[in-house]
Protein backbone atom coordinates (compact mmCIF):
# COMPACT_ATOMS: atom_id res chain seq x y z
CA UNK A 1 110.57 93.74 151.44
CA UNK A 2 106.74 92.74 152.64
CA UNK A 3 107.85 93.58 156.21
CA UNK A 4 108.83 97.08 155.74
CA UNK A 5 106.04 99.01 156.92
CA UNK A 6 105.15 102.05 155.85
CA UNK A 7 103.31 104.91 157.90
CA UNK A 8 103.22 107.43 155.57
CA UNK A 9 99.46 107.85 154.25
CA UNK A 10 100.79 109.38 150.88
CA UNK A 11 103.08 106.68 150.08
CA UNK A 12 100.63 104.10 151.22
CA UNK A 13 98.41 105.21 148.07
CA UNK A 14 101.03 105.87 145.81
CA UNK A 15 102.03 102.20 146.26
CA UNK A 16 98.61 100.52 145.72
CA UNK A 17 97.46 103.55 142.73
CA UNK A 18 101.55 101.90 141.12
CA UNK A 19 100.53 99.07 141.13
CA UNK A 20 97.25 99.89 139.54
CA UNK A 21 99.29 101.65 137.33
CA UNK A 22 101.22 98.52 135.84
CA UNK A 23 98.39 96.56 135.61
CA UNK A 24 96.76 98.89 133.22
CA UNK A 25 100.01 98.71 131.06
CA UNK A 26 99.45 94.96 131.01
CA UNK A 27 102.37 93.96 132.46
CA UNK A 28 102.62 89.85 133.87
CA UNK A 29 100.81 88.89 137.44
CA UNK A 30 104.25 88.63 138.81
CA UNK A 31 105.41 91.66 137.73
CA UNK A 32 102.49 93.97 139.11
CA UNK A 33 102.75 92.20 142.19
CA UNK A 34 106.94 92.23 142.98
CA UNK A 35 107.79 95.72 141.35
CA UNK A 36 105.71 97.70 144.19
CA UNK A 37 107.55 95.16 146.73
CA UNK A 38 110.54 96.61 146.10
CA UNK A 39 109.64 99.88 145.63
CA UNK A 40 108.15 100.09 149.22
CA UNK A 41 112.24 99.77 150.44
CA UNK A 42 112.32 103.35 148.39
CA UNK A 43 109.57 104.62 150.30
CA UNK A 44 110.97 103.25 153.36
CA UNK A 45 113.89 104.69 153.28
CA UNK A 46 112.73 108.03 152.55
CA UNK A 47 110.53 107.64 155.76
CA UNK A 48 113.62 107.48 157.84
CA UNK A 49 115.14 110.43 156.59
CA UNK A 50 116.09 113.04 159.32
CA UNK A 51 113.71 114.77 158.97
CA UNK A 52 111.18 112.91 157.20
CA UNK A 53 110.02 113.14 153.74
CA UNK A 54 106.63 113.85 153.96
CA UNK A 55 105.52 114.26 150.31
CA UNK A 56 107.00 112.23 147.25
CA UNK A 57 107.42 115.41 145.25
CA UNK A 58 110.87 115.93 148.05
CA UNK A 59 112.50 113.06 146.12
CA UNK A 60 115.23 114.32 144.55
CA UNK A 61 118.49 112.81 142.21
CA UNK A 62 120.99 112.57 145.43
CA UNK A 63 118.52 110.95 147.49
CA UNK A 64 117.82 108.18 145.09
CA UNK A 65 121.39 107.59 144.45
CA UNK A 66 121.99 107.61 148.29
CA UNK A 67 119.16 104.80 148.49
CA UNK A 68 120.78 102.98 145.48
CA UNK A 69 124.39 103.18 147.23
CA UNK A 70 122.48 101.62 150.58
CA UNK A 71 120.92 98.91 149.00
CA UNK A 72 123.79 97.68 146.95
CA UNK A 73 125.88 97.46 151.01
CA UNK A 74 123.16 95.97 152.17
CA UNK A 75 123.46 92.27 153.07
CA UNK A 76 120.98 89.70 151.91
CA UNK A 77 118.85 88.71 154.91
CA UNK A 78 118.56 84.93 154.15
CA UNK A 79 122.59 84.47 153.51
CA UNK A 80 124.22 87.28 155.11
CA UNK A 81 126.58 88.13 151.46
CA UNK A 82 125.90 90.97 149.11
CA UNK A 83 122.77 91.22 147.12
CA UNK A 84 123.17 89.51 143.55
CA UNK A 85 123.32 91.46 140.55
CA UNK A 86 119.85 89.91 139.46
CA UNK A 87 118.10 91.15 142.79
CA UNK A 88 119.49 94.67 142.32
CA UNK A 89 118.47 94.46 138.32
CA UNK A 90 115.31 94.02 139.55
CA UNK A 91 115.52 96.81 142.05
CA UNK A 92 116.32 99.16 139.39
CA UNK A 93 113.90 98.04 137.24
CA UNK A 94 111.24 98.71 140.02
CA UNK A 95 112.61 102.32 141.12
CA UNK A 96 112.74 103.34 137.01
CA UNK A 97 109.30 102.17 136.83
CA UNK A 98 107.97 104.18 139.53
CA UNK A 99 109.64 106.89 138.39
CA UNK A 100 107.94 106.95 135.33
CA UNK A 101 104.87 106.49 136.99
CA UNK A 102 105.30 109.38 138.84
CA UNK A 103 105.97 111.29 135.27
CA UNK A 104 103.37 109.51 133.80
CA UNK A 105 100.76 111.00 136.06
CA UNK A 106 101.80 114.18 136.75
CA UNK A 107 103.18 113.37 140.22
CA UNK A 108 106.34 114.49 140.25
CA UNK A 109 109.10 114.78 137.47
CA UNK A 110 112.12 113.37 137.75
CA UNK A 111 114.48 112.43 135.02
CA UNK A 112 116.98 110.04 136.26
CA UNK A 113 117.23 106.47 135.32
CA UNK A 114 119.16 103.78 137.07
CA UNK A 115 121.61 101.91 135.40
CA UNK A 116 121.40 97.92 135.27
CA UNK A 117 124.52 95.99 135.98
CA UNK A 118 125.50 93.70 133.62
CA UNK A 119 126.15 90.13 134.56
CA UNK A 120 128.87 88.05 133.27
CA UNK A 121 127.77 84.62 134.09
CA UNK A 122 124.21 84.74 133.54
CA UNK A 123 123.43 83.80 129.82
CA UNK A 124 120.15 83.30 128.21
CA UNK A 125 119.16 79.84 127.51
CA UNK A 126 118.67 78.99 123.71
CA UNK A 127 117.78 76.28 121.62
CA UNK A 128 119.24 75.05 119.08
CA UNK A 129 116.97 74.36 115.65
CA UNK A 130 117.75 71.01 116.11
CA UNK A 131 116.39 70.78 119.77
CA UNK A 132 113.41 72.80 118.58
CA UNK A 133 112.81 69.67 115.99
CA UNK A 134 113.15 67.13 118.84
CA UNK A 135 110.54 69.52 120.75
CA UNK A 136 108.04 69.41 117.94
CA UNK A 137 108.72 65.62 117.24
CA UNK A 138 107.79 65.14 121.27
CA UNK A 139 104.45 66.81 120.92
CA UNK A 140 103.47 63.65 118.39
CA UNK A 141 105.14 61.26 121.37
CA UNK A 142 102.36 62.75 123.54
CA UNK A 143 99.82 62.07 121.49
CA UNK A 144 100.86 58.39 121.79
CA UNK A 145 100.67 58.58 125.10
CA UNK A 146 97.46 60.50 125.49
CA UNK A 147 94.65 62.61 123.53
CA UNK A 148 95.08 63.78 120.16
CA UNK A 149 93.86 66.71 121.12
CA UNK A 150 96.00 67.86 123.42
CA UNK A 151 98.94 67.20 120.81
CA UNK A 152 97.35 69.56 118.55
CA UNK A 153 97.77 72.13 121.30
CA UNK A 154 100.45 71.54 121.81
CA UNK A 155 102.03 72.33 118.62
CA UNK A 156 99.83 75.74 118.18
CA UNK A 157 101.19 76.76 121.47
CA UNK A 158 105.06 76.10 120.33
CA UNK A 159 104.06 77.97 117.33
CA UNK A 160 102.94 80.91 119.27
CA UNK A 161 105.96 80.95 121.75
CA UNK A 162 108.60 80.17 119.04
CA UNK A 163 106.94 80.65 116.04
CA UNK A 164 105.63 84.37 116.65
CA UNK A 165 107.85 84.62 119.39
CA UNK A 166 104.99 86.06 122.19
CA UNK A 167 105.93 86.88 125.38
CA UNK A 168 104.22 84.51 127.82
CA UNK A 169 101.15 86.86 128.85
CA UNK A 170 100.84 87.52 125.15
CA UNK A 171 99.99 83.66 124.42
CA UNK A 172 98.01 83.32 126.72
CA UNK A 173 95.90 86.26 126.06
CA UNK A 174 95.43 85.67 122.43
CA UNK A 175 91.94 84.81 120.97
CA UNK A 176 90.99 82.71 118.33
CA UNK A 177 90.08 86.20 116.32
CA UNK A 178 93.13 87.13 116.92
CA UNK A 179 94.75 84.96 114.01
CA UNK A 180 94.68 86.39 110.36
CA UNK A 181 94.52 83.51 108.32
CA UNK A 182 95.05 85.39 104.76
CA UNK A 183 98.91 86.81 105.49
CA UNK A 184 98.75 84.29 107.70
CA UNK A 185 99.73 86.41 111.01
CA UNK A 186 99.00 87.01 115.09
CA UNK A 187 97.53 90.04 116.13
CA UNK A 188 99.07 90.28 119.46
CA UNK A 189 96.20 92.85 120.62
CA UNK A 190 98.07 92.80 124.17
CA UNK A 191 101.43 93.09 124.51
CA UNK A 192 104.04 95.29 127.04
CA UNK A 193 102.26 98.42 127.57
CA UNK A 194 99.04 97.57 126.21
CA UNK A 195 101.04 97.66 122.19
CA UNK A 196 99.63 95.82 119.61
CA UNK A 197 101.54 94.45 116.83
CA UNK A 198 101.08 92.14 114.51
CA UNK A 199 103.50 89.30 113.47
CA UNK A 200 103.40 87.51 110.57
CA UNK A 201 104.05 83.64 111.03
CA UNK A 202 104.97 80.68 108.30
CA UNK A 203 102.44 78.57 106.87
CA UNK A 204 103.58 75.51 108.55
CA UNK A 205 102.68 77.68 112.42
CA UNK A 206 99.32 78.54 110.51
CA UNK A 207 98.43 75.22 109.70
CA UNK A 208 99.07 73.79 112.61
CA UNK A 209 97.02 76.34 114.85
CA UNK A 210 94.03 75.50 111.97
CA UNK A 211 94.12 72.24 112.92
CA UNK A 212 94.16 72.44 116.94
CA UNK A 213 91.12 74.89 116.04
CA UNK A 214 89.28 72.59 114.07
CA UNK A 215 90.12 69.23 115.51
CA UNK A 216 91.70 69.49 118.52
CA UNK A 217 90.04 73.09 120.54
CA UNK A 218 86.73 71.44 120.60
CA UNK A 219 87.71 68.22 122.80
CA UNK A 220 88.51 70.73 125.65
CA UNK A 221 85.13 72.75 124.95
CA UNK A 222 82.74 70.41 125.22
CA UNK A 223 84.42 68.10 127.97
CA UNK A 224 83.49 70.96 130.32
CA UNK A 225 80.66 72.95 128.26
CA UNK A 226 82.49 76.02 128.25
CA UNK A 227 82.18 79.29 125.77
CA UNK A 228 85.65 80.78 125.60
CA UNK A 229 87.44 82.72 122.90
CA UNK A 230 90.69 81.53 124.48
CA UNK A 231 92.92 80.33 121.99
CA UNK A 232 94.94 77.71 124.21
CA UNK A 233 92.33 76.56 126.54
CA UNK A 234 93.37 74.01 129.58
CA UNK A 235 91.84 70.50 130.97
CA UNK A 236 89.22 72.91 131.85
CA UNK A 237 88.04 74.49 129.27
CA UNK A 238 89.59 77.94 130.32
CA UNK A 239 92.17 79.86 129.14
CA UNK A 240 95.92 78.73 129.83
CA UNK A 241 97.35 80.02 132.98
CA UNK A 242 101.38 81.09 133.24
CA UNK A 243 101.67 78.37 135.30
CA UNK A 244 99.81 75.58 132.80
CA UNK A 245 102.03 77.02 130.25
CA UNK A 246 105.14 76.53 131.83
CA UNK A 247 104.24 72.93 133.29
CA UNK A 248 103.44 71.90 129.67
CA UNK A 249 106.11 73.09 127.97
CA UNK A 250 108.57 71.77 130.76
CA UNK A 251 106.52 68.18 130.21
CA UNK A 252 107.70 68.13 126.30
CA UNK A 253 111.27 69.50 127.12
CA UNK A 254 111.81 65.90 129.24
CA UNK A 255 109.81 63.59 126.13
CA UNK A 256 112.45 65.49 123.64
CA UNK A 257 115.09 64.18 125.65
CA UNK A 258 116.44 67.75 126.32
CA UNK A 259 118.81 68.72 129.16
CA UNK A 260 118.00 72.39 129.93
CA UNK A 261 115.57 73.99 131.57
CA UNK A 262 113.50 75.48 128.75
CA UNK A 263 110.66 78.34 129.81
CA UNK A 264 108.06 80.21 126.61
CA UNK A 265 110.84 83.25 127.25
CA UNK A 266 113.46 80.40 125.97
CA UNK A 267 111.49 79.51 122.98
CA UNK A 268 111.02 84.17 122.13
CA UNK A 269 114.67 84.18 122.96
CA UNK A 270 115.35 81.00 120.40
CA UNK A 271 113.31 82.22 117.17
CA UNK A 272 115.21 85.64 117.63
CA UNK A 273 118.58 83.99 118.07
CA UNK A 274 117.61 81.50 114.70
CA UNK A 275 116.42 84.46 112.92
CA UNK A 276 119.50 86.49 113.17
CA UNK A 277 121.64 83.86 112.44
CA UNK A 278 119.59 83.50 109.21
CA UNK A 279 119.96 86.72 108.16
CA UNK A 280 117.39 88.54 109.32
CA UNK A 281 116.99 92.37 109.42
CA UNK A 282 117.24 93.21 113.26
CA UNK A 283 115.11 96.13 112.62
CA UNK A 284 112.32 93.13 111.71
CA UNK A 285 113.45 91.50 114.67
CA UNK A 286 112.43 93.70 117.00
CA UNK A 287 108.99 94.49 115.48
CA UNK A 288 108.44 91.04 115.58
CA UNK A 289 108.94 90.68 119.06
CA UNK A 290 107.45 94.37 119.93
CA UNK A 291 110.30 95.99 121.48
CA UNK A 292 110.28 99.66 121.52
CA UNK A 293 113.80 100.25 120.87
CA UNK A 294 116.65 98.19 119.17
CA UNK A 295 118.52 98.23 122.13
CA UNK A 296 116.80 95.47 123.83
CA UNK A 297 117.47 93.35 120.69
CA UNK A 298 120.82 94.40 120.61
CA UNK A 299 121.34 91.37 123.47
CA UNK A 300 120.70 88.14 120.40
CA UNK A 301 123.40 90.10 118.64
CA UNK A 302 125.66 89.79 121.29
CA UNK A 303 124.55 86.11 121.87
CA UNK A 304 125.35 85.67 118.47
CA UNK A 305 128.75 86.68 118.24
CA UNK A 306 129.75 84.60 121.31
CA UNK A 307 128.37 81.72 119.75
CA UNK A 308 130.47 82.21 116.38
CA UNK A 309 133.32 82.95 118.56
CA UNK A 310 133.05 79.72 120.74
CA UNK A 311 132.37 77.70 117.70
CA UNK A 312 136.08 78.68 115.98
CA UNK A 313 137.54 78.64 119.30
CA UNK A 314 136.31 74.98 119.08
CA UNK A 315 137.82 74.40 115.33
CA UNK A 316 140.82 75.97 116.06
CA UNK A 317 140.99 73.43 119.23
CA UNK A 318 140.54 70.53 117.09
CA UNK A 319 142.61 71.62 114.20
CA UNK A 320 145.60 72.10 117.26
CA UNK A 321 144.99 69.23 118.87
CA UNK A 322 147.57 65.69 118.10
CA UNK A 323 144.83 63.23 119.95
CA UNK A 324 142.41 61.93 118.03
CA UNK A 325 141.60 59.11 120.95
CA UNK A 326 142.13 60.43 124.21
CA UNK A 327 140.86 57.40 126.13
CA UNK A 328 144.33 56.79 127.23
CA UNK A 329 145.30 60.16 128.70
């Protein structure tokens, strides 16, 4: 909601120090930009109010779940229908946020939280280990095609996103210092909320950084004279952008031959998904991915189970079924 404007001078600075406020935390570009977007249809709306409210310390439970109750009727301006459930997840998102800002500083406290809605159709997109192989085997198709170098990189940068399972600002923020080569592991110095955690990764992700380090980092140093202690560097000697991330990654996805649209969340979401399927301790789970509370890893549990379940709904299926060639029916 760019167009709303707001006249309020309070609000005006409580938007711009928010969104000083989530940069600090280290959240992504994107999110620092869109989460005071939305929160400006708050501040809007409190604006309007007969009377006005003047001061953001007059926000109170009923009028944020009056605003929540208007923006859930309200109709999407492009299309006319109902706002989806992913725009008002975001919404929510935005207003909790802000709230805690307001906490946070000393502003005003409010304990309320929104509640997310819970879509039925969306799913997250995962992997499977054998598509992960395909994507590995495509980096070495690359370097047929191209530099050796940027092969290398390649593979360091699948070990970071599904390896260690970094979020993407993580990866791209990581330094070469930021690898302990004895345990081996990632310091991820940087992560949500400015958390650092360190995650432990197999030899085969360690070896394959040490060799983009040794043989392959240097091509993109000294093609543009750079000094960087970037880890994954781009064509131009800097460090990886969101954007170069995303391009490459989608780049391998077609040479692997893969039909989904695959993003460095896909490849977190994968290793997690793998990695409880294997066995693995959820409480280790989450501290490799550096969530705060198990109840954001809760969701590859859930994944989990429907995948068992559609897998003997599919055995049953074939153990009921009379055709064995169906090319007649």
């Amino acid at each position: 909601m760019k167009k709303l404007i707001i006249q309020n001078q309070h609000f005006q600075t409580l938007l711009i120090d928010y969104e000083s406020w989530l940069a600090t935390l280290n959240h992504p570009p994107k999110t620092v930009e869109t989460l005071p977007i939305h929160t400006r249809e708050l501040l809007h709306f409190l604006e309007n109010q007969n009377p006005p409210i003047q001061h953001i310390t007059e926000l109170t439970k009923p009028l944020v779940k009056e605003f929540w109750v208007q923006v859930q009727q309200r109709k999407n301006e492009r299309t006319g229908g109902g706002l989806s459930i992913n725009h008002c997840n975001k919404m929510t998102v935005a207003i909790n946020k802000f709230l805690n800002y307001l906490r946070s500083n000393q502003i005003h406290t409010l304990e309320m939280k929104l509640p997310r809605q819970k879509s039925f159709t969306a799913e997250r997109t995962i992997l499977t280990i054998e598509e992960v192989k395909q994507l590995y085997q495509a980096t070495y198709t690359s370097h047929r095609q191209g530099n050796e170098a940027l092969s290398l990189r390649d593979r360091a940068m699948l070990g970071i996103y599904y390896g260690a399972g970094c979020r993407l600002t993580e990866g791209t923020q990581l330094n070469i210092t930021d690898l302990d080569w004895k345990t081996p592991a990632l310091i991820v110095r940087k992560g949500k909320l400015n958390k650092q955690r360190i995650v432990p990764i197999p030899n085969t992700v360690a070896e394959d950084m040490y060799t983009y380090i040794q043989n392959g980092r240097e091509f993109f140093l000294k093609e543009n004279k750079t000094n960087t202690e970037a880890l994954l560097l781009s064509m131009f000697g800097e460090r990886m952008s969101h954007s170069g991330i995303h391009t490459r990654i989608t780049q391998l996805v077609a040479l692997a031959g893969i039909n989904k649209r695959i993003t460095a969340h896909c490849l977190r979401h994968s290793i997690a998904t793998h990695l409880l399927e294997a066995g693995t301790d959820i409480i280790l789970i989450a501290q490799m991915l550096g969530h705060s509370t198990l109840d954001s890893t809760q969701i590859y549990a859930h994944i989990n189970k429907r995948n068992q379940n559609r897998q003997e709904m599919q055995r049953i299926w074939k153990q009921q079924t009379p055709f064995t060639n169906t090319s007649n029916v």
